[in-house]
C-alpha atoms as a PDB file:
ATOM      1  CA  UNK A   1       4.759 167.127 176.194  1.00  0.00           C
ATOM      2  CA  UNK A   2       4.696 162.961 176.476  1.00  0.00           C
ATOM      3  CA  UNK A   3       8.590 162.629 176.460  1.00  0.00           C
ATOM      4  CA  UNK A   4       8.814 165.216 178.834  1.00  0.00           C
ATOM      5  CA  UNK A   5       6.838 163.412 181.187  1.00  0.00           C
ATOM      6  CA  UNK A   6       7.888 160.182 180.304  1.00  0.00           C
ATOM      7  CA  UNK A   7      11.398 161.453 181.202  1.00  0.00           C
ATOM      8  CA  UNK A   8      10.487 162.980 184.613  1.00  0.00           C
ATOM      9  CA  UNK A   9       8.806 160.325 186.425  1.00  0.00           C
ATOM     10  CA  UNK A  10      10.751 158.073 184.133  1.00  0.00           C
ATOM     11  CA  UNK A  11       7.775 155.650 182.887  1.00  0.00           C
ATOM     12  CA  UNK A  12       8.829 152.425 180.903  1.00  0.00           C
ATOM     13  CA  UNK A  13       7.767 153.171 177.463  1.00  0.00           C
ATOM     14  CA  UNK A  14       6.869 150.320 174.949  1.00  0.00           C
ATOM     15  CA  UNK A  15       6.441 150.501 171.210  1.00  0.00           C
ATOM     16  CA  UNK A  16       6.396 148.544 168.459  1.00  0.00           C
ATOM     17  CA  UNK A  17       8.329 149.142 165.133  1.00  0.00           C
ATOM     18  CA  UNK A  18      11.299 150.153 167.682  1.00  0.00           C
ATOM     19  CA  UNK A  19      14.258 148.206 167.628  1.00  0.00           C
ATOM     20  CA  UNK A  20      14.770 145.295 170.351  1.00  0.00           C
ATOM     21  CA  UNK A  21      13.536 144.850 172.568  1.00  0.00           C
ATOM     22  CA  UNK A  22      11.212 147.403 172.397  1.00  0.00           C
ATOM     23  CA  UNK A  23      11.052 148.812 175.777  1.00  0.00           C
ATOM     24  CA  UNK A  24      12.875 151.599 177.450  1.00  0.00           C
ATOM     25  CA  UNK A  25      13.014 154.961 179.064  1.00  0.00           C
ATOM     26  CA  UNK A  26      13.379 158.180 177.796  1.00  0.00           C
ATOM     27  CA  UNK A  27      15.962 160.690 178.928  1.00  0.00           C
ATOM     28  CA  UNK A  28      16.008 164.264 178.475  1.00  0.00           C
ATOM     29  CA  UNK A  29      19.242 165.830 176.847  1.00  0.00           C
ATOM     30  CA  UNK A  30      19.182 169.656 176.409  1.00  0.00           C
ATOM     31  CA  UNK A  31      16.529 170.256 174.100  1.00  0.00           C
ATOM     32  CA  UNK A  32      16.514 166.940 172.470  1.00  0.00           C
ATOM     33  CA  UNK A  33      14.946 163.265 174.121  1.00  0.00           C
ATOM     34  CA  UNK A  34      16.940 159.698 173.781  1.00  0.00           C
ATOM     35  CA  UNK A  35      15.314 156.708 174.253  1.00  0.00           C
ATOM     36  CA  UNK A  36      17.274 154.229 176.778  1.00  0.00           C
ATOM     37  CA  UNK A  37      16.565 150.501 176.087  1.00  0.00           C
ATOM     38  CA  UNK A  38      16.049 148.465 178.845  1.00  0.00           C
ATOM     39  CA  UNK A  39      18.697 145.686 179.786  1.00  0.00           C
ATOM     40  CA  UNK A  40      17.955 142.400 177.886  1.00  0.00           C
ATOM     41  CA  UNK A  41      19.083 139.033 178.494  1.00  0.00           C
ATOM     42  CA  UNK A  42      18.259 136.150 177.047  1.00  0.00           C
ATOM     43  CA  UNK A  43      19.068 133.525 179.564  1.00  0.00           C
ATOM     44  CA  UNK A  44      19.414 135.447 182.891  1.00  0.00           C
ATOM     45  CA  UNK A  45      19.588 132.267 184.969  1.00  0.00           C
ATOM     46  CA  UNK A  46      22.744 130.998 183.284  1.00  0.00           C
ATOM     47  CA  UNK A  47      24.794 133.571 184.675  1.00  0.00           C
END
């Protein structure tokens, strides 16, 4: 019941002991869930 709300109204979800960085979204596929990181950069201004 939490991933399947955290999928529909698509909440940033935090955690630790998940792999970098640690943040993301979680999608629904079929009957399953996949968690999306978030976009990381580690110098955005240098672009």
């Amino acid at each position: 019941m939490v991933l399947q709300l955290a999928a529909s109204r698509q909440f940033l979800v935090g955690a630790a002991h998940m792999s970098f960085p640690g943040l993301g979204h979680i999608r629904a596929d079929g009957g399953k869930y996949e968690r999306i990181p978030v976009n990381y950069e580690s110098d955005p201004g240098q672009h």
